[in-house]
N, C-alpha and C. Protein backbone atom coordinates (compact mmCIF):
# COMPACT_ATOMS: atom_id res chain seq x y z
N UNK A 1 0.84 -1.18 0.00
CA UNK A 1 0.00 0.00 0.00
C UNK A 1 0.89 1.25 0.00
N UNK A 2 0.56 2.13 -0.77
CA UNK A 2 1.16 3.69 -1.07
C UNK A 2 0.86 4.60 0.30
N UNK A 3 1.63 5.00 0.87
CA UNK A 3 0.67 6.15 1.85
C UNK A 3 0.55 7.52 1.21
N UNK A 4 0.15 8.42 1.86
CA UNK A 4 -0.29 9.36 0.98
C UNK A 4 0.74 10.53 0.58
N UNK A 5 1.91 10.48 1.54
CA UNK A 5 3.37 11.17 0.92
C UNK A 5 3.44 10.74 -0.58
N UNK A 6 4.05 9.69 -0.99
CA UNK A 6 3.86 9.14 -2.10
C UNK A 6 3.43 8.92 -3.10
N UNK A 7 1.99 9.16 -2.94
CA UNK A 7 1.09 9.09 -3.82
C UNK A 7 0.86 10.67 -4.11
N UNK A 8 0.92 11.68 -3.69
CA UNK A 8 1.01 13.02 -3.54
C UNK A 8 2.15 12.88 -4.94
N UNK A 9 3.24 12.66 -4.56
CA UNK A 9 4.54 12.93 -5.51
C UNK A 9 4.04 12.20 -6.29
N UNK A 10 3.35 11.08 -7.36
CA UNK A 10 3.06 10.87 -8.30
C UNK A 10 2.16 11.49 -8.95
N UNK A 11 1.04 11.71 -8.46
CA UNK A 11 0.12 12.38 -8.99
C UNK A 11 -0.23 14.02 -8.98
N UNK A 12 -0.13 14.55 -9.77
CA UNK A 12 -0.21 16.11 -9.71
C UNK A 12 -1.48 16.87 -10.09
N UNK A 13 -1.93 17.74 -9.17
CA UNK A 13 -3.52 18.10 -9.75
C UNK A 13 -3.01 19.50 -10.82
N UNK A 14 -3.87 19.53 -11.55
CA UNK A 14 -3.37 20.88 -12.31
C UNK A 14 -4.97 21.63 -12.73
N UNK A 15 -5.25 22.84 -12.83
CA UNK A 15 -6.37 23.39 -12.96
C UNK A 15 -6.16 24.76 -13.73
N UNK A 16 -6.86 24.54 -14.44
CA UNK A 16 -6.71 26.10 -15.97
C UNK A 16 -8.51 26.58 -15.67
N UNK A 17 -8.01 28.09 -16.85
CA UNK A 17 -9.37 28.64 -16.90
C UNK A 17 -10.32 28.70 -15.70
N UNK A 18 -9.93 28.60 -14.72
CA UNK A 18 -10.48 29.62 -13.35
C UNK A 18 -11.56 28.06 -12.87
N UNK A 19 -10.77 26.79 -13.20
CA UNK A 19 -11.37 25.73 -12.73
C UNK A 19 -12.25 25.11 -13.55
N UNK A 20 -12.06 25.37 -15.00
CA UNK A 20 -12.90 24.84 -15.67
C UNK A 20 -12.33 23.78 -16.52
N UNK A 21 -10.96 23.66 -16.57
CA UNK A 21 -10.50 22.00 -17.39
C UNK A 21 -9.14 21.82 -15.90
N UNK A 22 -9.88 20.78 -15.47
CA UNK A 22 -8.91 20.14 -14.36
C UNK A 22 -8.20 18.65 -15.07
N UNK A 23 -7.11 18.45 -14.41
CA UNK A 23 -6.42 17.46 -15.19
C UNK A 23 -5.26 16.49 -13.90
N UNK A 24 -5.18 15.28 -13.82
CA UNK A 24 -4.64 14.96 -12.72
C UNK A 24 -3.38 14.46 -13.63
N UNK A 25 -1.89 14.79 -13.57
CA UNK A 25 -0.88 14.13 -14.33
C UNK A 25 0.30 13.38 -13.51
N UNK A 26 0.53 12.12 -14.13
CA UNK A 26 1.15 10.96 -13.75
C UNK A 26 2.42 10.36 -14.51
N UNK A 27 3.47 9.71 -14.28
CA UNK A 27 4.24 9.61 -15.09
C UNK A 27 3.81 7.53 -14.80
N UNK A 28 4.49 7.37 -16.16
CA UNK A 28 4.59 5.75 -16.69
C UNK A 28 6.22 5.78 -17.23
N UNK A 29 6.64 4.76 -17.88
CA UNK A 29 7.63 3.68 -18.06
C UNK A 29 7.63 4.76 -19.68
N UNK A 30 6.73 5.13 -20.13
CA UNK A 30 6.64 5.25 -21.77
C UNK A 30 6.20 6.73 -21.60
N UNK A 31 6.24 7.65 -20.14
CA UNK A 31 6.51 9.16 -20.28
C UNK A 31 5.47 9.67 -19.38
N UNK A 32 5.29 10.95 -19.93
CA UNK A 32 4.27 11.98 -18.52
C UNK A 32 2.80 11.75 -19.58
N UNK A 33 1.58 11.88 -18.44
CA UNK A 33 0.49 12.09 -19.05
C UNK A 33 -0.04 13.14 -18.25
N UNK A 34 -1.18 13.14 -18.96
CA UNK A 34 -2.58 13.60 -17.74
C UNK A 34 -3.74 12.80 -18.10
N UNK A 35 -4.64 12.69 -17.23
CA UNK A 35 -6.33 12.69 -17.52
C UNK A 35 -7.17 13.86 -17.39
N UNK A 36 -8.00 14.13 -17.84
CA UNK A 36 -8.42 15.12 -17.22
C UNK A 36 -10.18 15.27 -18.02
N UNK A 37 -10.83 16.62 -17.44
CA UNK A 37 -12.16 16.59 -17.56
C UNK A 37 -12.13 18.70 -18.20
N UNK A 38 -13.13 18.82 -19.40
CA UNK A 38 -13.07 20.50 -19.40
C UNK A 38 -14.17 20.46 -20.01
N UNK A 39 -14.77 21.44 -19.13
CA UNK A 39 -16.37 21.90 -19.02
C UNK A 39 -16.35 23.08 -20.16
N UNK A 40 -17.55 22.88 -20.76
CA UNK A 40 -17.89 23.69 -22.23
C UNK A 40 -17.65 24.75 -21.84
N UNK A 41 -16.52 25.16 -23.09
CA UNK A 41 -16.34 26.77 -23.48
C UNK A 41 -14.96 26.87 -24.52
N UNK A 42 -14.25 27.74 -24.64
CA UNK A 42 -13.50 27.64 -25.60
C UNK A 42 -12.35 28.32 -25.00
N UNK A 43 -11.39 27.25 -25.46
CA UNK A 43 -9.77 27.55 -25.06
C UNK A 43 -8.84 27.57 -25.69
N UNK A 44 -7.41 28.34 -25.21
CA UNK A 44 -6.33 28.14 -25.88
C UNK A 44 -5.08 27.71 -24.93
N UNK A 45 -4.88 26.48 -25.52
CA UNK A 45 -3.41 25.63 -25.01
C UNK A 45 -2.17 26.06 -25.66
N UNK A 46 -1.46 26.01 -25.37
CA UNK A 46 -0.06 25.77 -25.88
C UNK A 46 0.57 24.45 -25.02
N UNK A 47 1.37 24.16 -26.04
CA UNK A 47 2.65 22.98 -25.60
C UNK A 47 3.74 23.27 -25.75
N UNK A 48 4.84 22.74 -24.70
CA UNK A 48 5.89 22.89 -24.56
C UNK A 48 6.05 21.41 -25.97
N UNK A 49 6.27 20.25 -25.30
CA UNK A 49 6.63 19.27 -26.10
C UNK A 49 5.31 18.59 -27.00
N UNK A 50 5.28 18.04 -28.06
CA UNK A 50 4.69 17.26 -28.67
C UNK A 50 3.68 16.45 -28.13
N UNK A 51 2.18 16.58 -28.35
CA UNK A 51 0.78 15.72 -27.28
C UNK A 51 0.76 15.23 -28.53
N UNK A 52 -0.16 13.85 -27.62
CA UNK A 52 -1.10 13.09 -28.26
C UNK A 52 -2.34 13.43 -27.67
N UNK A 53 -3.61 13.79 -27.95
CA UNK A 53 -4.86 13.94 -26.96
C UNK A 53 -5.46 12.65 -27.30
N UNK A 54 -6.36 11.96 -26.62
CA UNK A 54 -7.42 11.57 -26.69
C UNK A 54 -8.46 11.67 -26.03
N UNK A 55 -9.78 11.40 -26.84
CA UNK A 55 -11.12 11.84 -26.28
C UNK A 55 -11.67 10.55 -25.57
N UNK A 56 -11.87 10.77 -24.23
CA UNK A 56 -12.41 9.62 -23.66
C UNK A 56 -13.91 9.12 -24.01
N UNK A 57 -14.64 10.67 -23.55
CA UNK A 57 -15.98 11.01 -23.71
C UNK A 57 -16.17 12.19 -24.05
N UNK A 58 -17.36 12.44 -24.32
CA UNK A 58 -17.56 13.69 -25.30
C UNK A 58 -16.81 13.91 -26.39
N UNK A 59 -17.06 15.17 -26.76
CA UNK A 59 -16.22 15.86 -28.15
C UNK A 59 -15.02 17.02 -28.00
N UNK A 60 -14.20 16.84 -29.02
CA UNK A 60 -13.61 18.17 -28.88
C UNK A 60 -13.38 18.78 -30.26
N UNK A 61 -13.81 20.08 -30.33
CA UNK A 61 -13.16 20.94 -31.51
C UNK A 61 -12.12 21.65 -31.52
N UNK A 62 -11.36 21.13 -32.48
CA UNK A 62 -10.12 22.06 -32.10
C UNK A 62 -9.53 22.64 -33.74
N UNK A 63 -8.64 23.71 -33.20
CA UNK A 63 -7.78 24.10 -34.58
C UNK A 63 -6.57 24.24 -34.29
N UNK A 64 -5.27 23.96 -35.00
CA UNK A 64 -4.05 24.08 -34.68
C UNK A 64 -3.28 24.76 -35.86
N UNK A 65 -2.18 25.74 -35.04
CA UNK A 65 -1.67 26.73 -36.27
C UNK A 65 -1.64 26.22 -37.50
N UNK A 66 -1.99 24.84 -37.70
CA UNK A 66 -1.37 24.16 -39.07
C UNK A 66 -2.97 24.08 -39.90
N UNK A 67 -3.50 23.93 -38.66
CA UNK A 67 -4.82 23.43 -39.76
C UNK A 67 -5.80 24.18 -40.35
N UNK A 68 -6.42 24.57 -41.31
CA UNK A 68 -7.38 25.41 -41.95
C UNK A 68 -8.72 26.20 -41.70
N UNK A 69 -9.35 24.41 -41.12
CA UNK A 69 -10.46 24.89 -40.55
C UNK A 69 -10.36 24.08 -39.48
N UNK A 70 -12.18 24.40 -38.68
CA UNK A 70 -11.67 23.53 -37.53
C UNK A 70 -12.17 21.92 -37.33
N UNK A 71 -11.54 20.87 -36.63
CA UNK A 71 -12.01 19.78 -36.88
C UNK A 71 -12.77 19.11 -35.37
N UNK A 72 -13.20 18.18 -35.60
CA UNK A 72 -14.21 17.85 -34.14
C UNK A 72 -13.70 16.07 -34.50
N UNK A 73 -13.41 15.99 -32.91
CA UNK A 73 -13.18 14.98 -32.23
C UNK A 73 -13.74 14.02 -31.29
N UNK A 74 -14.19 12.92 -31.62
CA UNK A 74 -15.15 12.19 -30.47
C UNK A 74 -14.84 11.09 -29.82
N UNK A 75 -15.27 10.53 -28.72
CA UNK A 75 -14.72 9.41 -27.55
C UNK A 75 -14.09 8.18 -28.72
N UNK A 76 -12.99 8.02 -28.44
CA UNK A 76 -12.04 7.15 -29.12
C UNK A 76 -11.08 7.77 -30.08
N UNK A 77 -11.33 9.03 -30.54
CA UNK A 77 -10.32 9.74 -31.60
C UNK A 77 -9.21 10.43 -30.73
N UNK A 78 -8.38 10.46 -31.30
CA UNK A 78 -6.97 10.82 -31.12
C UNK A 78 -6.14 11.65 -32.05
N UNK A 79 -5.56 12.79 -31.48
CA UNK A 79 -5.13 13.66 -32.52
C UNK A 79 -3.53 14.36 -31.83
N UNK A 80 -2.56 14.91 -32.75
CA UNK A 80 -1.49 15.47 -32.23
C UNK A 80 -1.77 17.03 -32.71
N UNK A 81 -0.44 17.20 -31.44
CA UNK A 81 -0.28 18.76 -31.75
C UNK A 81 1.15 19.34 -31.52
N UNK A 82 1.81 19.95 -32.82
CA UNK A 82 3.46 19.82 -32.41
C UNK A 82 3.85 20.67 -30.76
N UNK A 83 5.19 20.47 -30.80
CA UNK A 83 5.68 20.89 -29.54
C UNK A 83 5.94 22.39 -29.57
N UNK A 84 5.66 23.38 -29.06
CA UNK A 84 6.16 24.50 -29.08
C UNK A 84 5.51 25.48 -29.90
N UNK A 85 3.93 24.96 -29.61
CA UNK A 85 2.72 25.42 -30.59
C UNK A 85 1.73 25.71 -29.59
N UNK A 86 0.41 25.95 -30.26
CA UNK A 86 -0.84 26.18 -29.70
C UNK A 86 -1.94 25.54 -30.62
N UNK A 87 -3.00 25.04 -29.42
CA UNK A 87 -4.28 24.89 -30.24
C UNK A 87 -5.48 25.00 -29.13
N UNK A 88 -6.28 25.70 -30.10
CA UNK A 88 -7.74 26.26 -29.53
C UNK A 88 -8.76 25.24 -29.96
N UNK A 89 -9.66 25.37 -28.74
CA UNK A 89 -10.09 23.83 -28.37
C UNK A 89 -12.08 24.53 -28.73
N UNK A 90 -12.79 24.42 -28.87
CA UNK A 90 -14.08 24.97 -28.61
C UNK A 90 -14.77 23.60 -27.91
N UNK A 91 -15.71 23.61 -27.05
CA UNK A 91 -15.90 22.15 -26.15
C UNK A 91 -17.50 22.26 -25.74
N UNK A 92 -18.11 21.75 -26.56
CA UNK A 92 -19.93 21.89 -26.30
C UNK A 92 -20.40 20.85 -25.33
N UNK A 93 -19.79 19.63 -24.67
CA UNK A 93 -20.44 19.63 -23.61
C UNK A 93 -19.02 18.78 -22.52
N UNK A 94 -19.40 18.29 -21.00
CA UNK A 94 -18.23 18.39 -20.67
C UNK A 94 -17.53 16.82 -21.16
N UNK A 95 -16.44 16.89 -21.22
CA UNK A 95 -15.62 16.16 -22.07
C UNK A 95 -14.06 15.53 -21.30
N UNK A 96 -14.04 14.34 -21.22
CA UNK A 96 -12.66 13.67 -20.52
C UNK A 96 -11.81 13.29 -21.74
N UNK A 97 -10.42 13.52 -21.08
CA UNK A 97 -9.28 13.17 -22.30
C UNK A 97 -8.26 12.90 -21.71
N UNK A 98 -7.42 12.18 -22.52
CA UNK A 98 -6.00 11.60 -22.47
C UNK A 98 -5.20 12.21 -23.28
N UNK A 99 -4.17 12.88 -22.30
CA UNK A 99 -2.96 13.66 -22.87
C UNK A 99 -1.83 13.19 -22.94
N UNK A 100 -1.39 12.67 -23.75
CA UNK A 100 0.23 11.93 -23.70
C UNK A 100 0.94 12.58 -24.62
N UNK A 101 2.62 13.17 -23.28
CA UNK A 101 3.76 13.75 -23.85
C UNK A 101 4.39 13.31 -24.55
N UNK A 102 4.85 13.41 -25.98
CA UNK A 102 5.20 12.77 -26.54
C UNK A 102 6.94 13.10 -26.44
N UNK A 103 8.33 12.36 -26.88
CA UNK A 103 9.34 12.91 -27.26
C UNK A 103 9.66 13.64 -28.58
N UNK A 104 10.50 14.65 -27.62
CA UNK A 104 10.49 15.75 -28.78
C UNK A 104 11.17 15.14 -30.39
């Protein structure tokens, strides 16, 4: 059993937009993630290094400096976004995802 020192240092809470996309991030064998949950409205991320997102549940719309227009994403899709970029997310209802850091 973990006590809770421990488990503290693995898991990190992180909270954007005044509490509206919370995200708990963890590291594995194959790099850093997060999980996390963001309640409808529209955002802008940036990344340091290279994501993978995925949509657990719900949708996400997003656009990234590269892309034209914008595209929409649903529970099971998976999309990247380079490192040292931004992408704006628009999010119509609330929505869980998987963020994996990728190497640069």
């Amino acid at each position: 059993m973990i006590d809770d020192r421990q488990e503290e240092k693995m898991i990190k809470e992180n909270v954007y937009f005044d509490g509206n996309v919370k995200s708990l991030g963890f590291s594995q064998q194959d790099g850093e993630s997060t999980v996390g949950v963001m309640a409808p409205g529209q955002y802008t991320f940036g990344t340091g290094a290279p994501e993978r997102m995925t949509v657990v549940k719900g949708a996400l719309t997003i656009k990234r400096v590269t892309d034209a227009d914008w595209v929409t994403f649903t529970a099971g899709d998976a999309f990247e976004v380079a490192g040292n970029s931004s992408f704006d997310l628009q999010v119509e209802v609330a929505t869980a995802y998987l963020c994996e850091f990728l190497p640069a």
